[in-house]
N, C-alpha and C. Protein backbone atom coordinates (compact mmCIF):
# COMPACT_ATOMS: atom_id res chain seq x y z
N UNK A 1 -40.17 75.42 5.58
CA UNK A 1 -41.41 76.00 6.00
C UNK A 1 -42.05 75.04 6.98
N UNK A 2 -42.32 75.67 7.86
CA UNK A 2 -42.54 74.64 9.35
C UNK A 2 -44.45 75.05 9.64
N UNK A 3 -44.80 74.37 9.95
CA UNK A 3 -46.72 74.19 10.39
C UNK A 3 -46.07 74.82 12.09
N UNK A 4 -46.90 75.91 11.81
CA UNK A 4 -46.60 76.62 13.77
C UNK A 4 -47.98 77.22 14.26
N UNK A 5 -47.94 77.42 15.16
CA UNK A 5 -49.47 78.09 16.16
C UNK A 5 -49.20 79.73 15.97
N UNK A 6 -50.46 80.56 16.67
CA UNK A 6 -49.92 82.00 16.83
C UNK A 6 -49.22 82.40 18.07
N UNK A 7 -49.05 81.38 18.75
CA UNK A 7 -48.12 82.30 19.81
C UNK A 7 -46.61 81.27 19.57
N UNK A 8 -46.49 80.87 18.78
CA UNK A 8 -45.26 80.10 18.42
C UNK A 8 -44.77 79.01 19.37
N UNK A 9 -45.34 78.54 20.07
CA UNK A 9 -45.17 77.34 20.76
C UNK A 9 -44.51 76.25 19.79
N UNK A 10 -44.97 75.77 19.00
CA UNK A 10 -44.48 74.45 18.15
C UNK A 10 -43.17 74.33 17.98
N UNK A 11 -42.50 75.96 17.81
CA UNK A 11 -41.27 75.85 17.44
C UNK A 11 -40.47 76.24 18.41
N UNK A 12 -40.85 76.09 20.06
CA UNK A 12 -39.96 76.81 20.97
C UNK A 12 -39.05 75.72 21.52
N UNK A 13 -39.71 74.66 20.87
CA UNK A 13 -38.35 73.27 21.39
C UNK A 13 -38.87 72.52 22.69
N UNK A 14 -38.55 72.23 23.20
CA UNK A 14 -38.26 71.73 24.75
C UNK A 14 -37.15 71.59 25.64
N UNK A 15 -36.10 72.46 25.26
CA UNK A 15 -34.81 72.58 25.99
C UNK A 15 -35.26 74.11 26.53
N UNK A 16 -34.70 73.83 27.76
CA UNK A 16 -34.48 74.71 28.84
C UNK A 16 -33.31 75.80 28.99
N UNK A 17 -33.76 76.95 29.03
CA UNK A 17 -32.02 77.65 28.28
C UNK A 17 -32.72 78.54 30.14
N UNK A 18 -30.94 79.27 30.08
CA UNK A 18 -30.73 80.37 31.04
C UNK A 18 -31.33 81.11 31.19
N UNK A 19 -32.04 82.11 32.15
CA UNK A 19 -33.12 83.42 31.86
C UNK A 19 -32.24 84.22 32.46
N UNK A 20 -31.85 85.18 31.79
CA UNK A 20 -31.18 86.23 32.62
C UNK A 20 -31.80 87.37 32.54
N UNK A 21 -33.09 87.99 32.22
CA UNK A 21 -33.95 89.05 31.97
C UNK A 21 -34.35 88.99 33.58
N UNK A 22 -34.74 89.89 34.06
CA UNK A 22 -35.19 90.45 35.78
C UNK A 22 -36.86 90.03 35.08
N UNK A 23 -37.44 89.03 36.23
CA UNK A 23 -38.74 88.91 35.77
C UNK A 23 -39.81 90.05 35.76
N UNK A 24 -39.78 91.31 36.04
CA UNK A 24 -40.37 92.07 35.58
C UNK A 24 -40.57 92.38 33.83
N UNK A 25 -39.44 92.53 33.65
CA UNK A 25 -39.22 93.01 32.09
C UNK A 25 -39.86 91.37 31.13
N UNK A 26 -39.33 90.55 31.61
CA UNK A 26 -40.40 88.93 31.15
C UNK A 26 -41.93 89.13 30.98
N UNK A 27 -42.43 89.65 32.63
CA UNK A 27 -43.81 89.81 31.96
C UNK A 27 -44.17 91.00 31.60
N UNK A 28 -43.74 91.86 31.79
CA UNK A 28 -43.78 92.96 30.44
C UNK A 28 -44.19 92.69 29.23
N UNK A 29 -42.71 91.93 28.68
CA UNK A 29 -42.84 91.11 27.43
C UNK A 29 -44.15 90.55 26.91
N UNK A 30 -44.72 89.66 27.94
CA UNK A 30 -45.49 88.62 27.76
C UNK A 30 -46.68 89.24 27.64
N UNK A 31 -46.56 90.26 28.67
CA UNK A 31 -48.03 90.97 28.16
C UNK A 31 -48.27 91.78 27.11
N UNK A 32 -47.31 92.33 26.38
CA UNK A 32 -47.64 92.94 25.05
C UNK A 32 -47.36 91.80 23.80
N UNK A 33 -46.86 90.59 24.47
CA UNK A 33 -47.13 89.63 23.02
C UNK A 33 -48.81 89.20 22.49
N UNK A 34 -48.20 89.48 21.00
CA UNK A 34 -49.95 89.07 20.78
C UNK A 34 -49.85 88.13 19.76
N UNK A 35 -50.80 87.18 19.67
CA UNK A 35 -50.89 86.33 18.61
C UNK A 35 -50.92 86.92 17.67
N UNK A 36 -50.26 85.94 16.51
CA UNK A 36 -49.98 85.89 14.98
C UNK A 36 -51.57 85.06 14.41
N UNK A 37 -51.85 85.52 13.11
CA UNK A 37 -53.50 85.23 12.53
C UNK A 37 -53.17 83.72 12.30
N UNK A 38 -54.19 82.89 12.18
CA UNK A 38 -53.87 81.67 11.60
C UNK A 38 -53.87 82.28 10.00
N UNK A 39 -52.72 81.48 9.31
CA UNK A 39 -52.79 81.74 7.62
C UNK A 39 -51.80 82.67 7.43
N UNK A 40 -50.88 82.93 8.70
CA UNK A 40 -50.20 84.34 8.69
C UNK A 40 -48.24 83.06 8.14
N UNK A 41 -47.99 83.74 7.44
CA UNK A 41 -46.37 83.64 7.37
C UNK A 41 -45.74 84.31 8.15
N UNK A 42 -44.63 83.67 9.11
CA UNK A 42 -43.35 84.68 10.19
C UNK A 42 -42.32 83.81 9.40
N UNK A 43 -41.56 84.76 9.16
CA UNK A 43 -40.14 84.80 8.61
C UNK A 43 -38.89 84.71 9.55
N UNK A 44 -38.25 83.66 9.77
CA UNK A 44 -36.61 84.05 10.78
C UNK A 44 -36.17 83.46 10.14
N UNK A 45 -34.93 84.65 9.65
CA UNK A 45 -34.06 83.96 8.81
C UNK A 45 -34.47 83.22 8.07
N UNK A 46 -33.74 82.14 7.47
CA UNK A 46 -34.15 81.45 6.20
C UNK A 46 -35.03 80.80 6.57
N UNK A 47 -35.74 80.63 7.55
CA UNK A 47 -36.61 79.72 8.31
C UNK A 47 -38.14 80.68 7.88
N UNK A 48 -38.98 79.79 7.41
CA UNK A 48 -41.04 80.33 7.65
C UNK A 48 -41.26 79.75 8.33
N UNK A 49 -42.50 80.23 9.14
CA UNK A 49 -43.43 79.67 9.45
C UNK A 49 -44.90 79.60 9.45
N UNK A 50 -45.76 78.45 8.94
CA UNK A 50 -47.30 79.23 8.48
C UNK A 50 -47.83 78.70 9.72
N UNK A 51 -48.75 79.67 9.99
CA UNK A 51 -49.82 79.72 11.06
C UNK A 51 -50.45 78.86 10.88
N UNK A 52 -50.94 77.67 11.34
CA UNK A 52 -51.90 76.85 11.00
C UNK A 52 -53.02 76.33 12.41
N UNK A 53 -52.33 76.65 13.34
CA UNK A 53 -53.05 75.93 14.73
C UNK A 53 -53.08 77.55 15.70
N UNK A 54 -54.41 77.43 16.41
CA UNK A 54 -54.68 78.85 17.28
C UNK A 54 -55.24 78.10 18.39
N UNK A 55 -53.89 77.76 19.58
CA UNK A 55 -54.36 77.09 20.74
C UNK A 55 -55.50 77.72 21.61
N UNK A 56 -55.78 79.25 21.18
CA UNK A 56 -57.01 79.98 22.34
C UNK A 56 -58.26 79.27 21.60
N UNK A 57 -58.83 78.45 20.62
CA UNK A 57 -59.71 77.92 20.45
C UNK A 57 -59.59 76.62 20.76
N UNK A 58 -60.93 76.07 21.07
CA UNK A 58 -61.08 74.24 21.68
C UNK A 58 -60.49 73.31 20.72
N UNK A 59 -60.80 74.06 19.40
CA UNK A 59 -60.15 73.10 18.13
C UNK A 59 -59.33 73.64 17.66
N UNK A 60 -57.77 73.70 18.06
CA UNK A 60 -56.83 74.47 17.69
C UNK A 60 -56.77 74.54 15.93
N UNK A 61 -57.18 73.50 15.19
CA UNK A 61 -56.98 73.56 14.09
C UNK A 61 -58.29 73.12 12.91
N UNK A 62 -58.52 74.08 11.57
CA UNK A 62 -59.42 74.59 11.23
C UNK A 62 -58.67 74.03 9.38
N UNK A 63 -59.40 73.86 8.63
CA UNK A 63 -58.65 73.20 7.42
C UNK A 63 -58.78 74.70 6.60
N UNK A 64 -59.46 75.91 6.94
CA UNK A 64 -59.30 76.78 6.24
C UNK A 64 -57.63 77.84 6.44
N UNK A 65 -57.35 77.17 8.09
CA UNK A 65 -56.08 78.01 8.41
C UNK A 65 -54.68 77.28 7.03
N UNK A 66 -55.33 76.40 7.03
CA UNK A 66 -54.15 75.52 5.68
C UNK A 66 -54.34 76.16 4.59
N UNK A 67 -55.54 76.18 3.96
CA UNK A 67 -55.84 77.27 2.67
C UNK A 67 -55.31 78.41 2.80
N UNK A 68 -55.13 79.08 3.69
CA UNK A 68 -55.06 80.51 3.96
C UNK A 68 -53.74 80.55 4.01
N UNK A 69 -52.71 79.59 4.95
CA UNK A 69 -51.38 79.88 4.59
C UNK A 69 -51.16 79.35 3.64
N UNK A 70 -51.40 78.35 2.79
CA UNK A 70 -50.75 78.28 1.31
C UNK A 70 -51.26 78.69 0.28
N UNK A 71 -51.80 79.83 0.78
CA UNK A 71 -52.29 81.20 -0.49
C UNK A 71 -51.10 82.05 -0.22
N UNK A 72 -50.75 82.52 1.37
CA UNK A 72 -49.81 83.37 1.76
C UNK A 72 -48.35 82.82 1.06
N UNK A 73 -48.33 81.78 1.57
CA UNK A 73 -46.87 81.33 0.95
C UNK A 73 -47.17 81.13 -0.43
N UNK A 74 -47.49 81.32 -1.20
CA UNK A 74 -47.56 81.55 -2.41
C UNK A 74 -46.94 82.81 -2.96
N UNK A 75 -47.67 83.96 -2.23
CA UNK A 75 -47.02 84.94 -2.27
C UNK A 75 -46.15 85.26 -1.92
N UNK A 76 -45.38 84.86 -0.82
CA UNK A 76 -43.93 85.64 -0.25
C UNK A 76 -43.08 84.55 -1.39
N UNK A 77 -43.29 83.07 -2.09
CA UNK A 77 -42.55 82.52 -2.69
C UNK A 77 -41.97 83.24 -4.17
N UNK A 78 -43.32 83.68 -4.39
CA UNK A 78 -43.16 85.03 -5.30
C UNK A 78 -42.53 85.82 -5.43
N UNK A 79 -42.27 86.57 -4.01
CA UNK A 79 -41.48 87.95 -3.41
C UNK A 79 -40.42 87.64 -3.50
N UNK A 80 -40.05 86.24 -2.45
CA UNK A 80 -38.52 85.77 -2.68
C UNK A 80 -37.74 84.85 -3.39
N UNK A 81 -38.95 84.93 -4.61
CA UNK A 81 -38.39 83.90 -5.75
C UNK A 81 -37.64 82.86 -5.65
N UNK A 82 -38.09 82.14 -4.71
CA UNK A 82 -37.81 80.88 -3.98
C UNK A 82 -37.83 79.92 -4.96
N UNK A 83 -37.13 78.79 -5.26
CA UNK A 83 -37.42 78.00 -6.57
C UNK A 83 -37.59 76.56 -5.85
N UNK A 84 -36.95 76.11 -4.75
CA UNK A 84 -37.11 74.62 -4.43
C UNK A 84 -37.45 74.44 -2.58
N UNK A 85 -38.56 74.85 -2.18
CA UNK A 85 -38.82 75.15 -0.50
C UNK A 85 -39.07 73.85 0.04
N UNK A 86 -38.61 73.56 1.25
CA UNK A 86 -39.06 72.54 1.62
C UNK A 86 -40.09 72.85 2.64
N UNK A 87 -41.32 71.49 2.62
CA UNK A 87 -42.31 72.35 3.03
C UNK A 87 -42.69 70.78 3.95
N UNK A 88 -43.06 71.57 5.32
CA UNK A 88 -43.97 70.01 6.17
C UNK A 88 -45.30 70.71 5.65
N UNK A 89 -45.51 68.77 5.84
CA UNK A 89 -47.10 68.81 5.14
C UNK A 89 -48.13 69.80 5.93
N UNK A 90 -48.32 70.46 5.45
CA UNK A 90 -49.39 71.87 6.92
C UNK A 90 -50.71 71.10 6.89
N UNK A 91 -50.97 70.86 8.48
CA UNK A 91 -52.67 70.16 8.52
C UNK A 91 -52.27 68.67 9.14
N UNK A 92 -51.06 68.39 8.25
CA UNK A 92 -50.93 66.65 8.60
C UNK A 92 -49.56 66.51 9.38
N UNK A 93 -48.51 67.55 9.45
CA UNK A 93 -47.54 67.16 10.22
C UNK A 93 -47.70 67.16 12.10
N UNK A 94 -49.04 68.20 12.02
CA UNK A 94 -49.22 68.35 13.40
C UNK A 94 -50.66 68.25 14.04
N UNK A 95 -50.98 68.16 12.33
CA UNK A 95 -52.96 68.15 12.68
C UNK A 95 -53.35 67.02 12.28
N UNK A 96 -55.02 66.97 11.70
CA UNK A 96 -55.44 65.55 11.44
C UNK A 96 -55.79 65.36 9.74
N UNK A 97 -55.07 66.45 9.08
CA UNK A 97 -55.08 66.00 7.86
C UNK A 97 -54.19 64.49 7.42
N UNK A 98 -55.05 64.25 6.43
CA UNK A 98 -54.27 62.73 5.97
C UNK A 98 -53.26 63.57 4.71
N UNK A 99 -52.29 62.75 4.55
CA UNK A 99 -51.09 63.22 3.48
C UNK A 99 -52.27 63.55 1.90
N UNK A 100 -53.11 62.80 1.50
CA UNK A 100 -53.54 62.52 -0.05
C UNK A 100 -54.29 64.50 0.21
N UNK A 101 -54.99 64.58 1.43
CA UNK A 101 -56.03 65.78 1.40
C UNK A 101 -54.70 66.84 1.07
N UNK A 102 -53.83 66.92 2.15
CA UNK A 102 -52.84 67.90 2.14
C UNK A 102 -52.22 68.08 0.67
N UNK A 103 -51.76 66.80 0.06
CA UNK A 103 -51.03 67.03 -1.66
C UNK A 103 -52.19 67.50 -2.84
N UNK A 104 -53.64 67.36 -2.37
CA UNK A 104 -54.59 67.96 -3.19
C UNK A 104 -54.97 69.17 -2.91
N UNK A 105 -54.52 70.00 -2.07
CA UNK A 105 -54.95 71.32 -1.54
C UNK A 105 -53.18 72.27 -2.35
N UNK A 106 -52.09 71.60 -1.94
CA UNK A 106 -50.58 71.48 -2.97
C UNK A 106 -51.45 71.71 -4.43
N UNK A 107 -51.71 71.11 -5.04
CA UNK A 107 -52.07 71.10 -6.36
C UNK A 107 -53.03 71.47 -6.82
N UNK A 108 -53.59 72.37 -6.05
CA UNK A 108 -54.72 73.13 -6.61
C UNK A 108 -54.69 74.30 -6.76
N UNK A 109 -53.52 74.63 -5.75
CA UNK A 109 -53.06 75.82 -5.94
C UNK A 109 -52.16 76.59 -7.16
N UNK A 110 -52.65 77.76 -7.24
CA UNK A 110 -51.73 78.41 -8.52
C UNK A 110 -50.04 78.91 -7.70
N UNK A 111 -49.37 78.19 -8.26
CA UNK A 111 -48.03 78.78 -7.71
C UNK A 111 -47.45 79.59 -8.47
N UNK A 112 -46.26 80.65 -8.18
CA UNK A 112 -45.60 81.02 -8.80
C UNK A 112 -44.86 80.82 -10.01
N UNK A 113 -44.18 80.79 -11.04
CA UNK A 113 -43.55 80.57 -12.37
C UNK A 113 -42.32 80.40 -11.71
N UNK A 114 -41.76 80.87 -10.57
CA UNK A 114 -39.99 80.94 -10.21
C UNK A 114 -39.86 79.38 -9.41
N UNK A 115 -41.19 78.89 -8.85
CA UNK A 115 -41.20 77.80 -8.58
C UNK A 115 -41.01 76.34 -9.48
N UNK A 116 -39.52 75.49 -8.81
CA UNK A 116 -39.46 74.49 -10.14
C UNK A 116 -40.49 73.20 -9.27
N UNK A 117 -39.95 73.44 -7.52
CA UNK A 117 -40.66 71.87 -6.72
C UNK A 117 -40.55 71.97 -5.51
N UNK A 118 -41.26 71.38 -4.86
CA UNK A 118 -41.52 71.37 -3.53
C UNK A 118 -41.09 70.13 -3.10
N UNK A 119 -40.57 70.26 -2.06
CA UNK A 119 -39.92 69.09 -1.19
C UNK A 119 -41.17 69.24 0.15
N UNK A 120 -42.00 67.92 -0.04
CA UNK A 120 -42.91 67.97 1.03
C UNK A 120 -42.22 66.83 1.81
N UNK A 121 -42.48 67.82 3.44
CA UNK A 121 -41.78 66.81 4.69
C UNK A 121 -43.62 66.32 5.71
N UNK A 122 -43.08 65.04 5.63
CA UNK A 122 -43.90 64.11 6.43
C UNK A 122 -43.65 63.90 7.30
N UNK A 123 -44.29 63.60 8.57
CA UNK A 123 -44.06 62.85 9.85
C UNK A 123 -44.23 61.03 9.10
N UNK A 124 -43.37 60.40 10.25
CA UNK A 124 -43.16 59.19 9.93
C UNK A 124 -44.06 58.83 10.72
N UNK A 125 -44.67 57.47 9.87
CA UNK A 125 -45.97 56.62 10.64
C UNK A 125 -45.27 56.11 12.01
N UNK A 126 -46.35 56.22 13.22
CA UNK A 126 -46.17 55.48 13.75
C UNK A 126 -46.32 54.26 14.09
N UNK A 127 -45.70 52.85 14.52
CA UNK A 127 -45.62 52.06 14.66
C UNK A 127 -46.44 51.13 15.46
């Protein structure tokens, strides 16, 4: 489970791939894409992602968009009776939560019964 924005930027990489779409049909595309809610879960493949950052505001990130997706993922963990998810810390892998706020917002929450543990992923301090 990856910390992502609503127009999915975070997770588009930085490698440069081929475009072979006629740029008409591109911005086509682009213009009927619409942002995802902050707090929202997107699913690919075995891969989530919770909404946590909404670059069209000055402060892309809001500590209620963290509450809100780990209420959501609560529920789809439910749905897909997920038992061991690995999860980046949401708030602190890309925002300005500190790790202690992020594992107390983790544990306050009511999780599922199919849940045995969470594997929380950190960014490494920098140096």
């Amino acid at each position: 489970m990856f910390e992502e924005d609503t127009y999915q930027v975070l997770s588009a990489g930085n490698h440069i791939r081929e475009i072979r779409e006629p740029l008409e049909e591109l911005e086509h595309g682009a213009a009927l894409q619409r942002p995802s809610t902050p707090g929202d879960i997107i699913t690919t493949g075995s891969k989530w992602f919770d909404i946590v950052h909404d670059f069209d505001r000055e402060n892309s990130y809001e500590p209620g968009y963290v509450d809100s997706a780990l209420s959501n993922l609560a529920l789809q963990i439910s749905k897909a009776q997920v038992r061991s998810p690995g999860l980046q810390a949401l708030g602190h892998y890309q925002g300005p939560e500190g790790i202690a706020d992020v594992i107390a917002k983790i544990e306050a929450l009511k999780w599922p019964d199919c849940l045995e543990r969470i594997w929380l992923i950190v960014r490494q301090a920098s140096q």
